[in-house]
Every structure is written in C-alpha cells, then in structure tokens.
N, C-alpha and C. Protein backbone atom coordinates (compact mmCIF):
# COMPACT_ATOMS: atom_id res chain seq x y z
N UNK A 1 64.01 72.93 124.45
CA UNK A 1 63.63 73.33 125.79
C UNK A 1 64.34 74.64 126.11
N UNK A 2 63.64 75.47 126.61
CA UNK A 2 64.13 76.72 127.23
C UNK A 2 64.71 76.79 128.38
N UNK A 3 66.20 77.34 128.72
CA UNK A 3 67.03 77.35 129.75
C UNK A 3 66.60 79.02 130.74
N UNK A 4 66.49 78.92 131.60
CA UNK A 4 66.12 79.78 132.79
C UNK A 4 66.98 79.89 133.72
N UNK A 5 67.36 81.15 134.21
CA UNK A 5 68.21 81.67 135.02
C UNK A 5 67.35 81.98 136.06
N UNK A 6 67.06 81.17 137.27
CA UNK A 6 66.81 81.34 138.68
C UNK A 6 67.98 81.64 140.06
N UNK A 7 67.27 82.73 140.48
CA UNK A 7 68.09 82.32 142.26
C UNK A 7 67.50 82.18 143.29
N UNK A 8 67.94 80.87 143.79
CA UNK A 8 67.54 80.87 145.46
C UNK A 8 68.13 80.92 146.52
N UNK A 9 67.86 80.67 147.40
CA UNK A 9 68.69 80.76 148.59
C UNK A 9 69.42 79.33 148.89
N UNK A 10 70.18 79.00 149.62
CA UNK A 10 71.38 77.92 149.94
C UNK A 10 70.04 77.14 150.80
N UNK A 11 69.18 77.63 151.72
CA UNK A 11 68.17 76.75 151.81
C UNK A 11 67.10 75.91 151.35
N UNK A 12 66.99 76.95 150.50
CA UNK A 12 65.67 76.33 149.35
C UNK A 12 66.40 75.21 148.40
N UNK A 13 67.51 75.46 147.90
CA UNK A 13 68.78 74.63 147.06
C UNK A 13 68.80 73.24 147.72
N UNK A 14 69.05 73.42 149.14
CA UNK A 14 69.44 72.29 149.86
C UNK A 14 67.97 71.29 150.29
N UNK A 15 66.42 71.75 149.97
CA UNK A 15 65.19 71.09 150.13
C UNK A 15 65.22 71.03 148.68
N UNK A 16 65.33 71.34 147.65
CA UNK A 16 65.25 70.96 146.26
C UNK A 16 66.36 69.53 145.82
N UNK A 17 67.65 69.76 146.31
CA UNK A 17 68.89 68.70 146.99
C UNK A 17 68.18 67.52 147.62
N UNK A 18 67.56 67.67 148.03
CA UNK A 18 66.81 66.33 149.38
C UNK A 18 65.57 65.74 148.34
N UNK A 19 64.67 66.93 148.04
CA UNK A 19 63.49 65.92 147.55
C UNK A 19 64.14 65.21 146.21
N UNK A 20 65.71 65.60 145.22
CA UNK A 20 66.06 64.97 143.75
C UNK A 20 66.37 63.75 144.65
N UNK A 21 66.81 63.27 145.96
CA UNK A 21 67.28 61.90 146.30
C UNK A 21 66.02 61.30 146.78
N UNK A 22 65.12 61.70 147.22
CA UNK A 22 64.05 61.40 148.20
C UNK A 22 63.28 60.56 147.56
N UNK A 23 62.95 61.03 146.06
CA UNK A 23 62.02 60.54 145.17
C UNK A 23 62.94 59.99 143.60
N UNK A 24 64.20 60.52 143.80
CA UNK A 24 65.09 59.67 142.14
C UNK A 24 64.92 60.41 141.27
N UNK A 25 64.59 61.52 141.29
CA UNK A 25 64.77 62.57 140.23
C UNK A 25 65.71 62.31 139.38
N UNK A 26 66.30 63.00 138.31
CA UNK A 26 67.70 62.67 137.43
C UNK A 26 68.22 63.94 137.75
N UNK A 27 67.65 64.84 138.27
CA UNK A 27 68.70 66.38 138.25
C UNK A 27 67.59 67.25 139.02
N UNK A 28 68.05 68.44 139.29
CA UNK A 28 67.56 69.68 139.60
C UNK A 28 66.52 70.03 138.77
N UNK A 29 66.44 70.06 137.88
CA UNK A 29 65.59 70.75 137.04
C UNK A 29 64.35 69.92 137.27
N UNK A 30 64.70 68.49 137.09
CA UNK A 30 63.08 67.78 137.06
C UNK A 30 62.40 68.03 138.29
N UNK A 31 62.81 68.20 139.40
CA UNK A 31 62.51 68.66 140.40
C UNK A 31 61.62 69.91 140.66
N UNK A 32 62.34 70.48 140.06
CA UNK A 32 61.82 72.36 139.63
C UNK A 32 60.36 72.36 138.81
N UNK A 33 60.44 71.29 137.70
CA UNK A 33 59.66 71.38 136.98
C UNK A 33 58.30 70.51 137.44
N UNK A 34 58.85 69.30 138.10
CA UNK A 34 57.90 68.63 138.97
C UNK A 34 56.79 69.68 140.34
N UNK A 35 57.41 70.33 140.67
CA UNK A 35 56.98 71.63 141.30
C UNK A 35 56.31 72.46 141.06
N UNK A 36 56.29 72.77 139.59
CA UNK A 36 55.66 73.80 138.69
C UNK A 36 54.44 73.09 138.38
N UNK A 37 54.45 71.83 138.07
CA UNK A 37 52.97 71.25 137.59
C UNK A 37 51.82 71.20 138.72
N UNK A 38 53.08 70.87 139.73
CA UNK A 38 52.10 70.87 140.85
C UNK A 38 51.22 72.09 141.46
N UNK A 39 52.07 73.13 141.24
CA UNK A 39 51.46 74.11 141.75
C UNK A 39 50.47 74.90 140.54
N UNK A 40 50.88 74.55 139.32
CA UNK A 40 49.53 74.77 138.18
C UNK A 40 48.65 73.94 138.14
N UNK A 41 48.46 72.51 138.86
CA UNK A 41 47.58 72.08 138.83
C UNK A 41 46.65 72.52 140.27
N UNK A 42 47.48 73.16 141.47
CA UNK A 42 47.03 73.95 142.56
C UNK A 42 45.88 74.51 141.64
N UNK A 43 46.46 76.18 140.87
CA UNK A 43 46.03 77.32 139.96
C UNK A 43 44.71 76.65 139.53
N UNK A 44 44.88 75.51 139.02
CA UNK A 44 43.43 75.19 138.19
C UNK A 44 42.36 75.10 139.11
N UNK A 45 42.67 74.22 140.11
CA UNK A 45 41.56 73.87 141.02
C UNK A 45 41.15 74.89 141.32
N UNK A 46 42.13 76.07 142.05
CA UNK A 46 41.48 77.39 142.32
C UNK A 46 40.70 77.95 141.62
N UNK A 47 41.23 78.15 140.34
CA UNK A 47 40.34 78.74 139.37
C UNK A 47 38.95 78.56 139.17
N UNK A 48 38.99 77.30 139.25
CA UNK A 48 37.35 76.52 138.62
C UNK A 48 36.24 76.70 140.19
N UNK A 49 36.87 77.40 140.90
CA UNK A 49 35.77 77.35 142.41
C UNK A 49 35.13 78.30 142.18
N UNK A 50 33.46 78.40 142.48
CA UNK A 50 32.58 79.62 142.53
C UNK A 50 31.23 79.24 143.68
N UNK A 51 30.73 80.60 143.80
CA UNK A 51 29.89 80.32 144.44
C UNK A 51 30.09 80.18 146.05
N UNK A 52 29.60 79.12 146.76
CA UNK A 52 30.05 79.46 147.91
C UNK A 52 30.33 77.74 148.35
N UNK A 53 31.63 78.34 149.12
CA UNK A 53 32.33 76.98 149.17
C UNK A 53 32.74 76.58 150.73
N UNK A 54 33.13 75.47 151.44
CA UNK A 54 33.69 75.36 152.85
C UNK A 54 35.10 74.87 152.27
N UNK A 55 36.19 75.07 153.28
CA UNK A 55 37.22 74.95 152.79
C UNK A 55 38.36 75.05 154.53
N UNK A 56 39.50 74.69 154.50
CA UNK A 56 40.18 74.44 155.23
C UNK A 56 41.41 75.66 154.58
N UNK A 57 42.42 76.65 155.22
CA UNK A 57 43.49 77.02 154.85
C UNK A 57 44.65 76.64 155.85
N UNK A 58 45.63 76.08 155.78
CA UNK A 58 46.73 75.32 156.77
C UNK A 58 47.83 76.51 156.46
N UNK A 59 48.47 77.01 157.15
CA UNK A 59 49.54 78.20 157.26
C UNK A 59 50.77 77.49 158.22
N UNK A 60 52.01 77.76 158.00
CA UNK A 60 52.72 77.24 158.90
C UNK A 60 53.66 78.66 158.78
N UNK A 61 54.35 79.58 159.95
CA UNK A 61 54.85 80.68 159.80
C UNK A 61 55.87 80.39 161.54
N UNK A 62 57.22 81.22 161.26
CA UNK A 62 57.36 81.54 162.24
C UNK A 62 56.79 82.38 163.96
N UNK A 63 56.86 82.01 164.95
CA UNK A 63 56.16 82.52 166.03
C UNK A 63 56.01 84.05 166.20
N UNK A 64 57.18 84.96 165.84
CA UNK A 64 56.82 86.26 165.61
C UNK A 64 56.22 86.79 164.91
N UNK A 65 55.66 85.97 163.66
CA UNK A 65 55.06 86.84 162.64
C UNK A 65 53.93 87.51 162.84
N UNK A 66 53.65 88.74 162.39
CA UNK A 66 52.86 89.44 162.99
C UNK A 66 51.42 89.60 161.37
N UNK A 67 51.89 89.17 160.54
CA UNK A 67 51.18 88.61 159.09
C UNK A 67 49.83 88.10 159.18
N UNK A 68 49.75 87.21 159.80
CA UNK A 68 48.71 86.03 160.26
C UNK A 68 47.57 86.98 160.45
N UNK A 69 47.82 87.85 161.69
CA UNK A 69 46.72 88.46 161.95
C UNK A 69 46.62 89.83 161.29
N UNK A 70 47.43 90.03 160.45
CA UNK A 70 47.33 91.05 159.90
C UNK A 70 45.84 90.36 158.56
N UNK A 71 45.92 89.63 157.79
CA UNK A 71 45.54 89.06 157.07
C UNK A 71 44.15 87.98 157.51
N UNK A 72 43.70 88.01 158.60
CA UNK A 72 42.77 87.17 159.58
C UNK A 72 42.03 88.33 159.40
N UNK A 73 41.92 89.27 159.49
CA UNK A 73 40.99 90.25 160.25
C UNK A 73 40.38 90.77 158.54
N UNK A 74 41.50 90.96 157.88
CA UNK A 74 41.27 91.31 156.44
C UNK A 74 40.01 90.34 156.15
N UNK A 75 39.63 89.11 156.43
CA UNK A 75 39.19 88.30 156.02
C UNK A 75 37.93 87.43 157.22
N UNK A 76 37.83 88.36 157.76
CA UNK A 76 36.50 87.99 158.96
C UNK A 76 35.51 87.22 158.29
N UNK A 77 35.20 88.06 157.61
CA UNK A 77 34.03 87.92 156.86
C UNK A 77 34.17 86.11 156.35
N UNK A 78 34.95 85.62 155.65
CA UNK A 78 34.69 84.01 155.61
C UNK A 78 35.58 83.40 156.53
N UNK A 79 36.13 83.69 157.86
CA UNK A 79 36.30 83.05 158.45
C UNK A 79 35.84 82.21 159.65
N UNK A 80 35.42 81.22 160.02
CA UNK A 80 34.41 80.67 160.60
C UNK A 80 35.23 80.51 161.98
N UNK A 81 36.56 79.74 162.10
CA UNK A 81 37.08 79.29 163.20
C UNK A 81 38.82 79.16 162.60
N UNK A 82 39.58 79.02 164.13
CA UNK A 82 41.23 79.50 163.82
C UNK A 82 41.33 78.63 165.09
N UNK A 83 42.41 77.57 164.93
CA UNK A 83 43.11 76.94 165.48
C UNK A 83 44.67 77.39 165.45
N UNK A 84 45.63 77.43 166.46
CA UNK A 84 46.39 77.88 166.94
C UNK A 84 47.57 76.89 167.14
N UNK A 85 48.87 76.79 167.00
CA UNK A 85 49.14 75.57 167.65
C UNK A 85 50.88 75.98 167.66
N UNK A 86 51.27 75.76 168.43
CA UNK A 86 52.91 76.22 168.52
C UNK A 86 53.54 74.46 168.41
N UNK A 87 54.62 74.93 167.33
CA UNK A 87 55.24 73.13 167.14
C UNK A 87 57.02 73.72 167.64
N UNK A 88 57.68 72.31 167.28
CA UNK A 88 58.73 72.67 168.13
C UNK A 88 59.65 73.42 167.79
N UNK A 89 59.73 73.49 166.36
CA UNK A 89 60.84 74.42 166.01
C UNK A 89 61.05 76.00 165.70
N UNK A 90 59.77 76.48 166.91
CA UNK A 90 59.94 78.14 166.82
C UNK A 90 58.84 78.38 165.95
N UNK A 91 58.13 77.65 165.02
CA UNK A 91 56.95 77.98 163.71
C UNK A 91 55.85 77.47 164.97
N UNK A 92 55.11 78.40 164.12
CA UNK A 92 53.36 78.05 164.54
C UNK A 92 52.75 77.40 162.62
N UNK A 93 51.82 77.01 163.56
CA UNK A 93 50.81 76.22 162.64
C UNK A 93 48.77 76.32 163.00
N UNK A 94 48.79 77.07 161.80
CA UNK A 94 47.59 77.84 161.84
C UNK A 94 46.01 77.07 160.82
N UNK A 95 45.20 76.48 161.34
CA UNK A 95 44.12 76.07 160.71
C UNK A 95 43.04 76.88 160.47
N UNK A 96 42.69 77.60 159.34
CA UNK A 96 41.35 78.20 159.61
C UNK A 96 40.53 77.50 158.86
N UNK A 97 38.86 77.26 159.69
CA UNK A 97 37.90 77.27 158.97
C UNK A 97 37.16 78.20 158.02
N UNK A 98 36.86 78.18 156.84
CA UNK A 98 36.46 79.27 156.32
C UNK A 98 35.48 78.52 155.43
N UNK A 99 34.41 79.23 155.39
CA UNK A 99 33.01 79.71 154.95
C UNK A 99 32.55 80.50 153.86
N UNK A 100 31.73 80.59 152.73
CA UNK A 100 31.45 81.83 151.97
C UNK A 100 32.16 81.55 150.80
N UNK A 101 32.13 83.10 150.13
CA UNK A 101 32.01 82.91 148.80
C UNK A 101 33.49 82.67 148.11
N UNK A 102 33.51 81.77 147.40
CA UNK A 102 34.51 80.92 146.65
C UNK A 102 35.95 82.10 146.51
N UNK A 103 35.35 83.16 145.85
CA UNK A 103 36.58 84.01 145.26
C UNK A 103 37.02 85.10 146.61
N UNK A 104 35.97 85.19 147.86
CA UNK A 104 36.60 85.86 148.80
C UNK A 104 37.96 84.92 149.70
N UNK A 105 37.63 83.47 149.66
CA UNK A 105 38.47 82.65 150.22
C UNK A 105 39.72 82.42 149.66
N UNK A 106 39.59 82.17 147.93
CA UNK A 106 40.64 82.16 147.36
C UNK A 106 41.43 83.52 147.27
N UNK A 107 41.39 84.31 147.83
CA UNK A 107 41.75 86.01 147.71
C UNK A 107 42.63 85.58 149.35
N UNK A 108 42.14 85.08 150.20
CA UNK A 108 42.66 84.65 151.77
C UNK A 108 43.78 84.03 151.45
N UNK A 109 43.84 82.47 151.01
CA UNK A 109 44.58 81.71 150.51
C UNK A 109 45.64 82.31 149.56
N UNK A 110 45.53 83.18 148.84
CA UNK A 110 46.64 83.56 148.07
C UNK A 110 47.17 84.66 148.40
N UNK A 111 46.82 85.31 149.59
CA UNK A 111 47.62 86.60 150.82
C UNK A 111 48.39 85.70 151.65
N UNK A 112 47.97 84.45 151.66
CA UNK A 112 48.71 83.35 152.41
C UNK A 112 50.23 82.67 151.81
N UNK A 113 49.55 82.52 150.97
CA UNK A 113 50.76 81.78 150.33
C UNK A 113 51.78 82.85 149.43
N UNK A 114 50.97 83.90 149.21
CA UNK A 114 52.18 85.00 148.33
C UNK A 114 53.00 85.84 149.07
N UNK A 115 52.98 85.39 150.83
CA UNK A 115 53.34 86.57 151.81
C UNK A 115 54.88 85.76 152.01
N UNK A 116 56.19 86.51 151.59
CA UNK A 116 57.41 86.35 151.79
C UNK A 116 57.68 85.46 153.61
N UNK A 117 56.95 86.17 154.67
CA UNK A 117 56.86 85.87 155.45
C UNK A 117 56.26 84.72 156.34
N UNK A 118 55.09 83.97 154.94
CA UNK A 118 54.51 82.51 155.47
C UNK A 118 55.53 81.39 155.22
N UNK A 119 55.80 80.70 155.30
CA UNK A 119 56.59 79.32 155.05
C UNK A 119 55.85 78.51 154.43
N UNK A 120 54.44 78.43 154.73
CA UNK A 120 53.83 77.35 153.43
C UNK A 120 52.14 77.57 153.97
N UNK A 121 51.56 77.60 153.03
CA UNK A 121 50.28 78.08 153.03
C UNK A 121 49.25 76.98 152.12
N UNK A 122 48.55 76.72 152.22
CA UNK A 122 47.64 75.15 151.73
C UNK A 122 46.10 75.22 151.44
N UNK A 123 45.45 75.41 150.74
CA UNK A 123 44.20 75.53 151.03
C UNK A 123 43.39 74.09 150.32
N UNK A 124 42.79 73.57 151.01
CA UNK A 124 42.41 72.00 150.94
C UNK A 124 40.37 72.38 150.86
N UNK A 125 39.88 72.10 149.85
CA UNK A 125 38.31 72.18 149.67
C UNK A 125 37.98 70.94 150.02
N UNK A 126 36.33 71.68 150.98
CA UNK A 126 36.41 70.37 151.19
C UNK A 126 34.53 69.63 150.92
C-alpha cells in the first residue's frame, strides 16, 4: 500500500476524528479512504449522465458568500427554481431545481462543489 502525505486543517482533522468513532473505523486512514470511494462512486454516476436530465443540486455555504450567485446566473439556462433558506448557524442552504442537458448541469454541480468557498455541494438525480 502506498503512504501519502496530506494536510488539513485542525477542523477537517477533528470531522474525520468524529466520523473514525461514529461508525468504528480502525484509524484515520480507513476513514480517508472510505471517503474516496464514496466520492468515486459520486464521479461514476456523474459520468454515465447524458442527454437531458431533472436533477436537484443542495449547496450549504456561509451567509456572506457572494459565490452562489455568482455561479446561478452562470447557469440560468438549466436552472428551473432556487429555494433559499437561512439555518442557524450563520450558513445558508440552497436548493436548486435544474432542468436540461445532462453535461450543462453536471458543469453547475461541480462549480459547486470545487468552490473553496461552498461547504458542501450535492447533486441528487432524480
């Protein structure tokens, strides 16, 4: 097995810390790696979408971010409807409906989730 030199932050450490007790992990790493499948098995699903699809994207970001709509407007074109919702700890939580063609949505979804500034980004087909 190949050893990897990562850094994160004392926050991300301390939610990686929580889910090895949460679920019985044996260490850090299985954790890490449990993570990785998950999000390549994300990659696949994405991959295999064409054509034209309906789909849900869930965003959760702090209240100042100014991202959201930077990236909304980029993306008119398959967006159908945007729910809004302020929760308690200073983050908003953002639903869009979206419409149209498979690879313009997945192009939305991954400005979502690759933006330093989202906290967690989701796109659920539906």
């Amino acid at each position: 097995m190949t050893i990897m030199s990562v850094s994160i932050t004392d926050e991300l450490l301390s939610k990686i810390e929580s889910i090895e007790k949460e679920f019985g992990f044996s260490g850090r790493s299985e954790v890490v790696r449990a993570g990785l499948m998950l999000l390549t098995d994300e990659m696949n699903q994405r991959s295999g979408l064409k054509g034209n699809i309906d789909a849900l994207v869930v965003v959760s970001h702090s209240e100042e971010n100014e991202v959201v709509s930077k990236i909304r407007h980029k993306h008119n074109e398959v967006i159908k409807t945007q729910m809004h919702n302020h929760l308690s700890n200073g983050k908003c939580l953002e639903i869009f409906i979206a419409k149209g063609n498979a690879k313009k949505i997945k192009e939305l979804a991954n400005e979502f989730s690759i933006h330093k500034k989202i906290d967690f980004a989701k796109l659920i087909i539906s």
